[in-house]
N, C-alpha and C. Protein backbone atom coordinates (compact mmCIF):
# COMPACT_ATOMS: atom_id res chain seq x y z
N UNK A 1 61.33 174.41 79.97
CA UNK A 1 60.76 173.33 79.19
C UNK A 1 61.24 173.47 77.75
N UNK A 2 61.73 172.39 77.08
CA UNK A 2 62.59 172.22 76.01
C UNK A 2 60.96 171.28 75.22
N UNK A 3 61.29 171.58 73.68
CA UNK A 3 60.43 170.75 72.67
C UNK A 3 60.49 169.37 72.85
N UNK A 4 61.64 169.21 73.34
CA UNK A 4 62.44 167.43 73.67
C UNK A 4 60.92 166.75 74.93
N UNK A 5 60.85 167.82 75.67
CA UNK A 5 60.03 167.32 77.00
C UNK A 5 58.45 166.98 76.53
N UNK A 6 58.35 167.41 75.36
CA UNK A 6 56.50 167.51 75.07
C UNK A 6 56.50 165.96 74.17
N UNK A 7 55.24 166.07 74.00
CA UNK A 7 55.07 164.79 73.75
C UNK A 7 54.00 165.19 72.39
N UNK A 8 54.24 164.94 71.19
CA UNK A 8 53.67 165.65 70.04
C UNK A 8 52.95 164.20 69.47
N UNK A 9 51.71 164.26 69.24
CA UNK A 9 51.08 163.35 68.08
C UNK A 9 50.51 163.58 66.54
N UNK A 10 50.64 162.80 65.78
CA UNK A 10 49.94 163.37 64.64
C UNK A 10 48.52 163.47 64.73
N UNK A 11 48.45 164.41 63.85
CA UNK A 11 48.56 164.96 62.70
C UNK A 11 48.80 166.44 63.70
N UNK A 12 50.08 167.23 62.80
CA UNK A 12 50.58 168.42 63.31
C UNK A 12 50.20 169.17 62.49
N UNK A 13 50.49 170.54 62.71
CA UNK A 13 49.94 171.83 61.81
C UNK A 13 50.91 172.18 61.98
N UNK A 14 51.63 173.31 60.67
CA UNK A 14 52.82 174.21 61.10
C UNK A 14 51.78 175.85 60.86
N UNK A 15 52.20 176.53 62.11
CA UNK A 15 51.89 177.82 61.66
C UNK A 15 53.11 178.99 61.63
N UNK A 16 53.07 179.66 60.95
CA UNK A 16 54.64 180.60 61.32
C UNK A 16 54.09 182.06 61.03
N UNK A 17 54.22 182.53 61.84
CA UNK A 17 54.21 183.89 62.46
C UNK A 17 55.09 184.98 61.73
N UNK A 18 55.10 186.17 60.62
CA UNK A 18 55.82 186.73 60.19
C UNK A 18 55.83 188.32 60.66
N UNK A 19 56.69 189.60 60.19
CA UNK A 19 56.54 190.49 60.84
C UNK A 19 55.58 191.30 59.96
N UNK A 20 54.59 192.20 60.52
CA UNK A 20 53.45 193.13 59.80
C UNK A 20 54.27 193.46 58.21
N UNK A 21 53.28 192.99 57.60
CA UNK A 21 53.46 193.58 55.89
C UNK A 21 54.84 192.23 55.24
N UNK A 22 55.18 191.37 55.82
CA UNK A 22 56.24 190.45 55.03
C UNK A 22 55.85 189.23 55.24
N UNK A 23 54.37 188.90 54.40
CA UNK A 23 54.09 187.94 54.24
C UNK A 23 54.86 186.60 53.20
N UNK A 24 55.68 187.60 52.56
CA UNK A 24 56.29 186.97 51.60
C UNK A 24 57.70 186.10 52.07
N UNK A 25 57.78 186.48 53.57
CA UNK A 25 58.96 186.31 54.60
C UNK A 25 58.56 184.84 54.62
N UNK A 26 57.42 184.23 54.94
CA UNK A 26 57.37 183.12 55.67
C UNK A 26 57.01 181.93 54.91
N UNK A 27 56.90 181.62 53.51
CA UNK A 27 56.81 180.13 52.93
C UNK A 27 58.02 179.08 52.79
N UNK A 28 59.17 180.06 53.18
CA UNK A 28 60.63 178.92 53.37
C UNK A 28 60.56 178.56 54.48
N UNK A 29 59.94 179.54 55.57
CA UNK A 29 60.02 178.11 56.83
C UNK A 29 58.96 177.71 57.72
N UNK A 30 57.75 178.09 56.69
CA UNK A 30 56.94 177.08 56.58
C UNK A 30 57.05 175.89 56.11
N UNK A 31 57.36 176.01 54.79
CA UNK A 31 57.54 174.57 53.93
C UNK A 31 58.90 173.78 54.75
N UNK A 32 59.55 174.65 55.48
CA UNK A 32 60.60 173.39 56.27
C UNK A 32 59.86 173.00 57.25
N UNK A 33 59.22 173.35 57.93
CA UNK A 33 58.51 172.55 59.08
C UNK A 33 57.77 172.10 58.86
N UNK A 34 56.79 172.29 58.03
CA UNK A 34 56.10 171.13 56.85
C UNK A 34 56.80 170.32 56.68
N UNK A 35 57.94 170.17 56.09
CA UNK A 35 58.65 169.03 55.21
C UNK A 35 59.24 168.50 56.37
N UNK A 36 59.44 168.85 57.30
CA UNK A 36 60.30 168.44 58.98
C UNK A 36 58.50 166.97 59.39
N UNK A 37 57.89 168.07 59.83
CA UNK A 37 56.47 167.54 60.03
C UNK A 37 56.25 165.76 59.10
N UNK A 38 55.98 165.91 58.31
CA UNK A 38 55.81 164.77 57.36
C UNK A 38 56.92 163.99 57.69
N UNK A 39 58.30 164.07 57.43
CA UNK A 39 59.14 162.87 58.08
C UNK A 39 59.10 162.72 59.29
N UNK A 40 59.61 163.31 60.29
CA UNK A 40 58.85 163.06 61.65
C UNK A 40 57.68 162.16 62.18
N UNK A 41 56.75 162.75 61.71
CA UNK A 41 55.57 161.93 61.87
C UNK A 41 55.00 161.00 61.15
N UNK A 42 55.62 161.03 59.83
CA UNK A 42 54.84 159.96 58.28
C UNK A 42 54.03 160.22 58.48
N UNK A 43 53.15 161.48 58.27
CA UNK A 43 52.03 161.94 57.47
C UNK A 43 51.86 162.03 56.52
N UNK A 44 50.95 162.07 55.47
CA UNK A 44 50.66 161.69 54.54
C UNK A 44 50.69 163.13 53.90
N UNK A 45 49.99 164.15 54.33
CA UNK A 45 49.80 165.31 54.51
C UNK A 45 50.09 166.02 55.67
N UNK A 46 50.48 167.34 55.01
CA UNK A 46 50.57 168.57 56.29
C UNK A 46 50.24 169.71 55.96
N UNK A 47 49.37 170.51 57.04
CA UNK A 47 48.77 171.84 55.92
C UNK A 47 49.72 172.91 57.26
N UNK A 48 49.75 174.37 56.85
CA UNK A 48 50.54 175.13 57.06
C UNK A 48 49.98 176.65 57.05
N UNK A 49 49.84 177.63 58.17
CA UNK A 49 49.86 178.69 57.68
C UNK A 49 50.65 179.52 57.79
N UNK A 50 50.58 180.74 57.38
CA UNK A 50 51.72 181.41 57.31
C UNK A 50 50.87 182.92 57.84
N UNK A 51 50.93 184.02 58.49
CA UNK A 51 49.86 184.95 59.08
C UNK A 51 50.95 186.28 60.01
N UNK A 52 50.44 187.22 59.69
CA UNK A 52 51.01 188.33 60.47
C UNK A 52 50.14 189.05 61.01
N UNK A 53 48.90 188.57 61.59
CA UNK A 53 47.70 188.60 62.39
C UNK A 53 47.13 189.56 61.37
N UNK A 54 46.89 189.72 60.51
CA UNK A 54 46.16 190.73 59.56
C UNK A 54 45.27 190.11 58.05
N UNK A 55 46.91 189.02 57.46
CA UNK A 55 46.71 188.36 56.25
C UNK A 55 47.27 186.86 56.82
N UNK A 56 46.39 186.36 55.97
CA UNK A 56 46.58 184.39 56.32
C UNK A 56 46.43 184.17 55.48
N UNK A 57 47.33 182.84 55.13
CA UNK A 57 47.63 182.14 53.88
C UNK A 57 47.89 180.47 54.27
N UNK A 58 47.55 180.20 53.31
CA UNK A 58 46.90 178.39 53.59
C UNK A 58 47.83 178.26 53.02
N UNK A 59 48.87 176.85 53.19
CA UNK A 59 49.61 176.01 52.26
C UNK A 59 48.97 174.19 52.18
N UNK A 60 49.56 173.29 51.75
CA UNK A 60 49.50 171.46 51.80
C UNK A 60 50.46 171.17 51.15
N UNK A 61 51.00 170.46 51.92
CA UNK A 61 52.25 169.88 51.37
C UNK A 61 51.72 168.04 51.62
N UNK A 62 52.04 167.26 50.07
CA UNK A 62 51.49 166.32 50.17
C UNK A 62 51.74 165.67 48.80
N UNK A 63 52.70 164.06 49.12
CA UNK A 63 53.01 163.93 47.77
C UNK A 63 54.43 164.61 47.52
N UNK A 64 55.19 165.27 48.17
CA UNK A 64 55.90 166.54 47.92
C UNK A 64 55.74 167.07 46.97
N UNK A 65 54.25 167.49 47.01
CA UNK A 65 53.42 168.85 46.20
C UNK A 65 53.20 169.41 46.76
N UNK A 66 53.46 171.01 46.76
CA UNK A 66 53.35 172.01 47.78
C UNK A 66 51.67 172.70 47.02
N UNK A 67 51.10 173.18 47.49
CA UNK A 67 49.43 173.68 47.28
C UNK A 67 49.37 174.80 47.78
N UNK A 68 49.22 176.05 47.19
CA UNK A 68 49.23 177.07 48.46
C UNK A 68 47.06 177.67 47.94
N UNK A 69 46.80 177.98 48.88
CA UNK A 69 45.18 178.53 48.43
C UNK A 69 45.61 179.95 47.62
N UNK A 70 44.36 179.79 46.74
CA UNK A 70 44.74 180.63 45.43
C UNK A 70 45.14 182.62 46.52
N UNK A 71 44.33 182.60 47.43
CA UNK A 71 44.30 184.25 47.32
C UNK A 71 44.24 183.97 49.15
N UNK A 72 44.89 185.07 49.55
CA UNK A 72 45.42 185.50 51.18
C UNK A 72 43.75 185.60 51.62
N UNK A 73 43.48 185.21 53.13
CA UNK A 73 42.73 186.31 53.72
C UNK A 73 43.26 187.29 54.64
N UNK A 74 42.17 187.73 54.49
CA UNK A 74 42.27 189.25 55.63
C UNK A 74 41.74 188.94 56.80
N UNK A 75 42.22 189.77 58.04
CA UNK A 75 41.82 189.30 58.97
C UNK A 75 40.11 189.98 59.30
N UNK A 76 39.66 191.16 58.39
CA UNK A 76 38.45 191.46 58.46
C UNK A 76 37.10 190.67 57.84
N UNK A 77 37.96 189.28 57.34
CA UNK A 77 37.21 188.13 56.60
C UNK A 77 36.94 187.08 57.53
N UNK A 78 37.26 187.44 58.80
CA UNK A 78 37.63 186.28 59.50
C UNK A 78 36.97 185.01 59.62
N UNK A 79 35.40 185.52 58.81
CA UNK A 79 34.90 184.07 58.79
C UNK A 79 35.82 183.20 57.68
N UNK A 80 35.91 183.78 56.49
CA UNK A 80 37.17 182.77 55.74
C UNK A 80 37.64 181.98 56.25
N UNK A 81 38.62 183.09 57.40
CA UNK A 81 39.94 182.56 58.24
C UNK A 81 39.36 180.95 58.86
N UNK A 82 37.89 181.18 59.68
CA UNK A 82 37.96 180.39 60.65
C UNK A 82 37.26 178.78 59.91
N UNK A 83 36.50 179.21 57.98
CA UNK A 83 36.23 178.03 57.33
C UNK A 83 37.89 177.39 56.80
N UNK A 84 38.11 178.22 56.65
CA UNK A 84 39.64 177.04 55.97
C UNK A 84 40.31 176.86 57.22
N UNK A 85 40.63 176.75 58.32
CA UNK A 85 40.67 176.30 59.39
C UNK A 85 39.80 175.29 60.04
N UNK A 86 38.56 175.33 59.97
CA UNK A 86 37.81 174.31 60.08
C UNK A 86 37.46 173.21 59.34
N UNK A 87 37.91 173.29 57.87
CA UNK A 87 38.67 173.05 57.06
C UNK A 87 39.40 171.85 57.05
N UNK A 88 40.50 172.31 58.01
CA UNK A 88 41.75 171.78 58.04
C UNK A 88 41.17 170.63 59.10
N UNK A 89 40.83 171.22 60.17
CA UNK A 89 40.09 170.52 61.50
C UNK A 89 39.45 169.18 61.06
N UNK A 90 38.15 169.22 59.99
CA UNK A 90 37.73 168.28 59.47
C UNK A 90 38.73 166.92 58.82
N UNK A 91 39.21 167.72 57.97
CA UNK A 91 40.57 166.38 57.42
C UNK A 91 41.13 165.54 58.73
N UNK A 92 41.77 166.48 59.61
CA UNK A 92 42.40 166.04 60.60
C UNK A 92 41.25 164.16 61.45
N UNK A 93 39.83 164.97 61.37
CA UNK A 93 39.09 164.38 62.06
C UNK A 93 39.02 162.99 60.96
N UNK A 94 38.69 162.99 59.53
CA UNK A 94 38.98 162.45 58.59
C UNK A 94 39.69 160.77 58.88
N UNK A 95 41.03 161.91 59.18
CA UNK A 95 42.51 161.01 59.22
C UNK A 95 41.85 159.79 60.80
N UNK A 96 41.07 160.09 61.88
CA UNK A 96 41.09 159.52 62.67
C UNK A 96 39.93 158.40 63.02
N UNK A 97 39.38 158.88 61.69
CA UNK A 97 38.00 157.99 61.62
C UNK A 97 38.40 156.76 60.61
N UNK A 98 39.32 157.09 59.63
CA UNK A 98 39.82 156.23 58.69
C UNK A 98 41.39 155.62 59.36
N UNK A 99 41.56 155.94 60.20
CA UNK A 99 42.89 155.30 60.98
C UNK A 99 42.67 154.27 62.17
């Protein structure tokens, strides 16, 4: 099964996966699949994380203004993790009540 075969709707999330301790590895291709995301789909917005199952980091790209949340969480915060994620969830729901 190829990406070609799925059938994707908006509103997308990019998440990208980096290796333990190189968090600093992953906001270039985040922000491309972000910036992929938004033309693709004409979203208005696209939010993004970036995570090496330990530390998570929020981005928004929107406007082509990139937003990143001021400070990482940890994964021993995980309620953080799972409010700015729910977070994100809400907007999403947002987008479908106003669409």
């Amino acid at each position: 099964m190829s990406l070609n075969d799925l059938d994707f709707a908006a509103p997308i999330i990019s998440v990208v996966e980096v290796k333990k301790s190189s968090l600093s590895a992953g906001p270039g291709q985040c922000v491309a699949e972000m910036y992929g995301t938004l033309q693709q789909f004409e979203q208005e917005k696209v939010y993004g994380i970036i995570t090496d199952g330990e530390v998570w980091s929020f981005l928004r790209l929107q406007d082509q203004v990139l937003s990143a949340h001021q400070h990482h969480s940890h994964i021993s915060t995980v309620a953080d993790i799972i409010d700015r994620v729910g977070y994100i969830a809400e907007q999403f729901k947002q987008l479908e009540t106003d669409g």
